[in-house]
Structures are given as C-alpha cells and as structure tokens.
C-alpha atoms as a PDB file:
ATOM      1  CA  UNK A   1     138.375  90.068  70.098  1.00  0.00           C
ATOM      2  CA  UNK A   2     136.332  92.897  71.793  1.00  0.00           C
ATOM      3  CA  UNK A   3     139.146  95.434  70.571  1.00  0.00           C
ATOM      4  CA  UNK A   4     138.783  94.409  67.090  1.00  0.00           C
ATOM      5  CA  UNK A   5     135.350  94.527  66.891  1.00  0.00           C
ATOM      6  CA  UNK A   6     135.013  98.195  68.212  1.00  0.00           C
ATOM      7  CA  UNK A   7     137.924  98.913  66.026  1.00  0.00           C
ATOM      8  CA  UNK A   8     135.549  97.615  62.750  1.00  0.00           C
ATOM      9  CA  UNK A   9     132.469  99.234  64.134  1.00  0.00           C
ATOM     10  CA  UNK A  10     134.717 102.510  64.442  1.00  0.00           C
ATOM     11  CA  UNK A  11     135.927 102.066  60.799  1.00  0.00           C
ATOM     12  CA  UNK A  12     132.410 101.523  59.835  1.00  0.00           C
ATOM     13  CA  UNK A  13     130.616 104.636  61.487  1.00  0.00           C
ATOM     14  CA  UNK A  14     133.447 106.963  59.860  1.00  0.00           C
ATOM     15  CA  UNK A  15     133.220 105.508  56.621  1.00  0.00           C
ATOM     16  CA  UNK A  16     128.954 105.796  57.289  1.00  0.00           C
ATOM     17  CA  UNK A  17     129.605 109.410  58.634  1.00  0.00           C
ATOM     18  CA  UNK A  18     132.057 110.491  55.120  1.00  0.00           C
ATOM     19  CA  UNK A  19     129.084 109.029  52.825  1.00  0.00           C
ATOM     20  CA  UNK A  20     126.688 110.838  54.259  1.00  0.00           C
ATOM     21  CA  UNK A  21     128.706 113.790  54.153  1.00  0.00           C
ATOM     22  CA  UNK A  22     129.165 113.525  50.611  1.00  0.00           C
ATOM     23  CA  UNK A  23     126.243 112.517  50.302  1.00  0.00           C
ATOM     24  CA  UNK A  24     125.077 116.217  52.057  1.00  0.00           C
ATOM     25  CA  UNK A  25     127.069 117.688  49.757  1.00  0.00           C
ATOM     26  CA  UNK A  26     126.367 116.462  46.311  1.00  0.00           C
ATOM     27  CA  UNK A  27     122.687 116.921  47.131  1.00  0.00           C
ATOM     28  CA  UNK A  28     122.469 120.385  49.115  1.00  0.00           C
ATOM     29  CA  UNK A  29     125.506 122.194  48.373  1.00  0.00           C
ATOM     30  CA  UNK A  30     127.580 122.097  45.340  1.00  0.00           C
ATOM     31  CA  UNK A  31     128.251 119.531  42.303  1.00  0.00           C
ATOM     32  CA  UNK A  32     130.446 118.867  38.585  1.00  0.00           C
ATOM     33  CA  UNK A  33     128.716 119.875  35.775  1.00  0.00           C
ATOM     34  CA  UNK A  34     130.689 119.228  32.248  1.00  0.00           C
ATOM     35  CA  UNK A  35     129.637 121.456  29.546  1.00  0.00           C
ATOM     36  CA  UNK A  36     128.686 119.855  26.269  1.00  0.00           C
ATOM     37  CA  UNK A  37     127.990 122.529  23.183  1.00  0.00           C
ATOM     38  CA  UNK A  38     128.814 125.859  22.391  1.00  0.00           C
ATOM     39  CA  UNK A  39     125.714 127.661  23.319  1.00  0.00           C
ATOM     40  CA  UNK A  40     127.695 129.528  26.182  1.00  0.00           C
ATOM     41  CA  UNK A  41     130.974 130.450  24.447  1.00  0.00           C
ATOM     42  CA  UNK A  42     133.251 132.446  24.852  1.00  0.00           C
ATOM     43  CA  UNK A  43     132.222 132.629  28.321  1.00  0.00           C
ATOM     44  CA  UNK A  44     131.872 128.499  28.263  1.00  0.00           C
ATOM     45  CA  UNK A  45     133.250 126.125  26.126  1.00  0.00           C
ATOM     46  CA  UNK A  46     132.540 122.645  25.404  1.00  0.00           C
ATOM     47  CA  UNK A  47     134.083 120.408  27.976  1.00  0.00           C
ATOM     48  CA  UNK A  48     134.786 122.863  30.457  1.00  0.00           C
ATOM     49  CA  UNK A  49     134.100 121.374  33.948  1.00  0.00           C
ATOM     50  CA  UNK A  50     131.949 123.452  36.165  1.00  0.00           C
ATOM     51  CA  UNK A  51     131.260 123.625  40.507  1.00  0.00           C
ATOM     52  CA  UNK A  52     127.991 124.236  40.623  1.00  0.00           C
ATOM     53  CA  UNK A  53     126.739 126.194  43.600  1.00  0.00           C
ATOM     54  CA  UNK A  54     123.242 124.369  44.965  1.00  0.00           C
ATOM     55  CA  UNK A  55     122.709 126.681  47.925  1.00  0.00           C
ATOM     56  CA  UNK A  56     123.092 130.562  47.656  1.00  0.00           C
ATOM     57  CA  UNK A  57     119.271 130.503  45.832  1.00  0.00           C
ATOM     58  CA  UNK A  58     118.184 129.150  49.081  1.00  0.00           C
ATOM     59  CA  UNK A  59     119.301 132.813  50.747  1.00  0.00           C
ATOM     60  CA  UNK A  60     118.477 135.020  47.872  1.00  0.00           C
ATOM     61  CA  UNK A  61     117.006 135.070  44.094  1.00  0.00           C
ATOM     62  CA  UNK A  62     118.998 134.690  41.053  1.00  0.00           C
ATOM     63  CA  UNK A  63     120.185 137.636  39.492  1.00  0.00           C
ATOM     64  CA  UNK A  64     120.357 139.204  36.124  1.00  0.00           C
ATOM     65  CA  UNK A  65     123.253 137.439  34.235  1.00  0.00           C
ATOM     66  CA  UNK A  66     123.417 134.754  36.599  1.00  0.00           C
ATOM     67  CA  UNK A  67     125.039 131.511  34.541  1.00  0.00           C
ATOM     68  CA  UNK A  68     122.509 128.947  35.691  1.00  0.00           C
ATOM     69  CA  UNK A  69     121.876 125.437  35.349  1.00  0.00           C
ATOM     70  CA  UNK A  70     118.638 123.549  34.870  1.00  0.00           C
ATOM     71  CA  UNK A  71     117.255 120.259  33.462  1.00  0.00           C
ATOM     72  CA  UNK A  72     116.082 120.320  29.833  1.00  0.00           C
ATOM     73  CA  UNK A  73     112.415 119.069  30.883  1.00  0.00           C
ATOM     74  CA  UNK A  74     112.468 116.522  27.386  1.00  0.00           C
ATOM     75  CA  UNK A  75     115.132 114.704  27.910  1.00  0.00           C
ATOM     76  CA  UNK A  76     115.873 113.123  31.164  1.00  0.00           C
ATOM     77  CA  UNK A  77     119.382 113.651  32.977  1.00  0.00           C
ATOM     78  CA  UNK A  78     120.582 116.459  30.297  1.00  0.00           C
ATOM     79  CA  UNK A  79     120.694 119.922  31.532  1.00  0.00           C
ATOM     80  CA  UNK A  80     121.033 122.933  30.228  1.00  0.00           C
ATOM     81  CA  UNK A  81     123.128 126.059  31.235  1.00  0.00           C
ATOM     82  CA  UNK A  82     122.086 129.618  30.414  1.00  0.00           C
ATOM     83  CA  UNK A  83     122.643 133.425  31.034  1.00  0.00           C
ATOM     84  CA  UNK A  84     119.554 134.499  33.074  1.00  0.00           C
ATOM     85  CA  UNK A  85     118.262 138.086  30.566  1.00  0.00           C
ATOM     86  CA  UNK A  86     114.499 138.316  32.225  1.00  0.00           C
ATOM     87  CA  UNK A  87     113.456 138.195  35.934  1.00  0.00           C
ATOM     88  CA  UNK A  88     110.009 137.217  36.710  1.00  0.00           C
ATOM     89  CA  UNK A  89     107.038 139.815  36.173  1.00  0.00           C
ATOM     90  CA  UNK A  90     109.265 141.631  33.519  1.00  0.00           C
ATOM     91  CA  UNK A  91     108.562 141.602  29.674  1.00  0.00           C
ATOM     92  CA  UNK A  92     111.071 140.725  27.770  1.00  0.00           C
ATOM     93  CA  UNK A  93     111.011 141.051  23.917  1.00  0.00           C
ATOM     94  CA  UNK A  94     113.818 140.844  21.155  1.00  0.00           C
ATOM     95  CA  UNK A  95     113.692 143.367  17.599  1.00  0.00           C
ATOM     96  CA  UNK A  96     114.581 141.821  14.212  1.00  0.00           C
ATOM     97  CA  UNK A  97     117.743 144.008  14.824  1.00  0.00           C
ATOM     98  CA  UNK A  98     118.902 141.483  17.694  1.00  0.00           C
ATOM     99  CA  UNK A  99     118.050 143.849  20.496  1.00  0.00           C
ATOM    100  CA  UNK A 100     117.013 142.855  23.790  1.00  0.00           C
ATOM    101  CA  UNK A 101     114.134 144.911  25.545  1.00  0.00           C
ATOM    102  CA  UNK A 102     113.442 144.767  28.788  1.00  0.00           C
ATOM    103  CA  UNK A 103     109.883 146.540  30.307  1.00  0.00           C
ATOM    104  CA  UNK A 104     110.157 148.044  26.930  1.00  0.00           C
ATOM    105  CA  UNK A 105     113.802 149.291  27.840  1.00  0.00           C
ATOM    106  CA  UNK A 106     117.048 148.149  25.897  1.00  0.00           C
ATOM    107  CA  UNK A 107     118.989 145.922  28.073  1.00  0.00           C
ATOM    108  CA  UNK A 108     122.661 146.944  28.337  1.00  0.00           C
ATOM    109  CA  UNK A 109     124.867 143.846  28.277  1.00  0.00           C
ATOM    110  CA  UNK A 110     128.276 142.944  26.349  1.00  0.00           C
ATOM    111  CA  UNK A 111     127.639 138.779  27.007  1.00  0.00           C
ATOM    112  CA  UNK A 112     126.182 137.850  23.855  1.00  0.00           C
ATOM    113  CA  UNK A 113     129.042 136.579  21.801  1.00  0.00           C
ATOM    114  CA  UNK A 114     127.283 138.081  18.220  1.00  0.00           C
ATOM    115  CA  UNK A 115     124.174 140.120  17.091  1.00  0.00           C
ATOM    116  CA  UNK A 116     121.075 138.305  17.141  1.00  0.00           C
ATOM    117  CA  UNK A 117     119.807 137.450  13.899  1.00  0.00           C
ATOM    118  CA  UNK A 118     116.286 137.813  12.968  1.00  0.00           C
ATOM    119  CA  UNK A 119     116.011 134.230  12.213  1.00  0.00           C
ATOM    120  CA  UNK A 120     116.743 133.003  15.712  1.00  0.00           C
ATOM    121  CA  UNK A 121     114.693 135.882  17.709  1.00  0.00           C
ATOM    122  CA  UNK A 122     112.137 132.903  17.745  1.00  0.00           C
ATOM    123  CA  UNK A 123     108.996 133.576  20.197  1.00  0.00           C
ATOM    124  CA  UNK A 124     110.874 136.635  22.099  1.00  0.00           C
ATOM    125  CA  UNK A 125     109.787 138.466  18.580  1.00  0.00           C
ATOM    126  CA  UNK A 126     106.241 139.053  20.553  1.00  0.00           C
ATOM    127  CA  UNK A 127     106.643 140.651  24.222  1.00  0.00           C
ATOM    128  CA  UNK A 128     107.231 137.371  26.525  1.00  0.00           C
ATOM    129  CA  UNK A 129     105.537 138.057  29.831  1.00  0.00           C
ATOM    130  CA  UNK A 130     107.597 136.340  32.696  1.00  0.00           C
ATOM    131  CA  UNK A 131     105.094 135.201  35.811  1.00  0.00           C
ATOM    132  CA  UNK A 132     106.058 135.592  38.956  1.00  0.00           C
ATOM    133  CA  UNK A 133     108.565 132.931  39.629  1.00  0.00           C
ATOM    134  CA  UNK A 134     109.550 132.744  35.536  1.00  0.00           C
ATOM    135  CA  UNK A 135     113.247 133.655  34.457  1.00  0.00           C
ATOM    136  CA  UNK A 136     114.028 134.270  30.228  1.00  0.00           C
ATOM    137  CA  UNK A 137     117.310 132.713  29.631  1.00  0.00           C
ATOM    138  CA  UNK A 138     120.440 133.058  27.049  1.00  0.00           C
ATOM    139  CA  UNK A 139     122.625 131.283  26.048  1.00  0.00           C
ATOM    140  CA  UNK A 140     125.885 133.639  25.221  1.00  0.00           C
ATOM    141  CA  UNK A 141     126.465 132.115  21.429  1.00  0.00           C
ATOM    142  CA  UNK A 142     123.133 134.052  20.544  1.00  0.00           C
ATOM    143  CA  UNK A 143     122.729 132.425  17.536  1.00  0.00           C
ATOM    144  CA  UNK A 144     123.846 128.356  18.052  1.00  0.00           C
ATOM    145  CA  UNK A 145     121.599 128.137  20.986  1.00  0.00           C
ATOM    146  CA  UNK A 146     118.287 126.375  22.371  1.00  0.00           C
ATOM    147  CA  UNK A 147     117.373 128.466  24.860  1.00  0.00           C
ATOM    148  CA  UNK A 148     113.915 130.240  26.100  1.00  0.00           C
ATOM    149  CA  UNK A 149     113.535 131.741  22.495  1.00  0.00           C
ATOM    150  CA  UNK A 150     112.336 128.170  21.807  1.00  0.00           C
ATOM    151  CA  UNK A 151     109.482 126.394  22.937  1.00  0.00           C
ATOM    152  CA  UNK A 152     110.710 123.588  23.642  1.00  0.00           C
ATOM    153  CA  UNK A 153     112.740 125.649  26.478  1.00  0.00           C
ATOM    154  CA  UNK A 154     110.376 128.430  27.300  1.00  0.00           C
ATOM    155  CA  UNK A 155     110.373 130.264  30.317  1.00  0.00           C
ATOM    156  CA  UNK A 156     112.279 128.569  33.737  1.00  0.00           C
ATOM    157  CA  UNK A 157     110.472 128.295  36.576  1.00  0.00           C
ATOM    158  CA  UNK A 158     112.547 129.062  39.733  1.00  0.00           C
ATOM    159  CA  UNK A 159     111.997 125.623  41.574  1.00  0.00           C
ATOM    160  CA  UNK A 160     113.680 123.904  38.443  1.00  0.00           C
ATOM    161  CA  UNK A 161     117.073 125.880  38.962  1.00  0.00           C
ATOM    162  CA  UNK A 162     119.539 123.668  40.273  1.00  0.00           C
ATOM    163  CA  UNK A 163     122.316 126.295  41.019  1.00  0.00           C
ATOM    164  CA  UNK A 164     124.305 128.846  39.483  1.00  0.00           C
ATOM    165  CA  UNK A 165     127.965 128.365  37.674  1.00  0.00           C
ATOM    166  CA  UNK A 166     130.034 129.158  40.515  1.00  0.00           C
ATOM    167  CA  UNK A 167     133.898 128.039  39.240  1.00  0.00           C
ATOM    168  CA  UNK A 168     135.118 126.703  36.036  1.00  0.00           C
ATOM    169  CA  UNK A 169     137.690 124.127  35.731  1.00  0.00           C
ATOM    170  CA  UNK A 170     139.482 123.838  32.671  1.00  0.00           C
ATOM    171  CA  UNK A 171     139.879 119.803  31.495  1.00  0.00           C
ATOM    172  CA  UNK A 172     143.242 118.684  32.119  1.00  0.00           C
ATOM    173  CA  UNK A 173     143.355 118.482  28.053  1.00  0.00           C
ATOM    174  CA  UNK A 174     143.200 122.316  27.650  1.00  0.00           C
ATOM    175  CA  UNK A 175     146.363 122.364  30.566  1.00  0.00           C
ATOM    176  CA  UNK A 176     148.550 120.205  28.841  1.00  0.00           C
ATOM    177  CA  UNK A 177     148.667 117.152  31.070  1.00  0.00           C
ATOM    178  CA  UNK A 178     146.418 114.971  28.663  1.00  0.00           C
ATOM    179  CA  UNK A 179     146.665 114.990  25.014  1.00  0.00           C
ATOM    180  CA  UNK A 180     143.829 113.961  23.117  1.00  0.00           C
ATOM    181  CA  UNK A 181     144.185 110.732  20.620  1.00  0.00           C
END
C-alpha cells in the first residue's frame, strides 16, 4: 500500500509540475494566434495559425515592421495584428497620394499590399504625434483595414503588446490533409 501511494503522489507532482509548465509557457513565453480577416494579406491570410513570441519585448523594443499582436481595447478577447510603421516620439503622417511620412521623411517600405487611397488615410491625414511609449500600426491590406488610422484603434501603447508574429503555420486545409465541406 505504501508503494502505491508514493507511486500516485509521484504521478500527481509530474502531472502538477507539466501544468505549470504549460502553464509558464502560455503565459510568459509564446502562444496560437488564428488570424481572422484580410487586413494583413499577402503577408497573412485569414486562418493562418500564428506562434506568437511573448518574451523577446521583455529584452528589447519592438521594431519598425514588427508584425505585432494586441487586444482591440472594444471588444473583449479579439485582438488585432498589425505592421508596426511609427515608433514612439516620431510623427507620422499619410498624403492623399497614400504616402507614408515619417519625421516629415517618406518611409521606404514594399509591405503595403496597394496604394493608400485618400479615403482611408483617416486621422494620419494630420501629423499623428506618437508619445513616448506609442507605436502607429498597419495593417498590410492598406485599404480593408482597421488599424491606427481609426480612432477606434489609435495609437498602441507598448504595455498592451502581447508579442510579435514569430512563425506562421499554414491550416492543415491549405496542406491538403483536410478538405473543407
């Protein structure tokens, strides 16, 4: 009897130690994101599956064209994944010709997926002064996306990052293995 119940409180303590590990992991490190829309293609398309990497904005800032992902603050658990285009204390400001200024300077990027039409420049048609811990984001399909052009978006603040797109996994539809009915 004493064998068996160190066996069970064994079991028990692993099974305790692999939740908590996953746990660990989930939370701190790394998690599946689906994406849902077309705001990010061709980079992203909708139902791509997505690791997203929790921890490497712990060791250093996001970057310039960083995919990231972050919660839409209106609706509770949807989130929202964008190109970073500003970096806090720049200006950022966008021409009725689609281009995107940065500190007054084009910015040089191939990501967005079309020209900008005038119609969606949306508040980035007056300079958009990022604060100090303030990113602009894009989503790649320019013009079919909600992004900080909108109010409703605005400007991210840096503690509501989550992580940046770190691997894409294609659905197992797109592979072949599941056919859709």
């Amino acid at each position: 009897m004493n064998k068996v119940m160190k066996e069970m409180i064994s079991t028990l303590l692993y099974l305790l130690g692999v939740l908590c590990l996953t746990w660990f992991v989930i939370a701190f490190v790394g998690q599946r994101t689906e994406v849902d829309g077309s705001s990010m293609e061709p980079m992203l398309s909708d139902g791509d599956n997505l690791i997203v990497d929790k921890i490497s904005y712990r060791f250093r800032a996001p970057e310039r064209f960083d995919i990231i992902v972050f919660p839409f603050k209106l609706e509770e658990d949807t989130y929202y994944i964008k190109r970073i285009i500003g970096l806090p204390g720049e200006t950022v400001q966008i021409d009725e010709q689609g281009n995107i200024y940065i500190d007054g300077e084009v910015l040089s990027e191939g990501y967005g997926r079309e020209i900008i039409r005038a119609d969606t420049v949306g508040i980035a048609r007056n300079p958009v002064v990022l604060g100090d811990d303030e990113y602009f984001v894009m989503g790649d399909n320019r013009n079919s996306s909600q992004d900080s052009r909108t109010e409703i978006v605005g400007n991210i603040h840096r503690d509501d990052i989550i992580g940046r797109a770190w691997l894409r996994i294609w659905p197992l539809s797109r592979m072949g293995f599941l056919k859709h009915q």
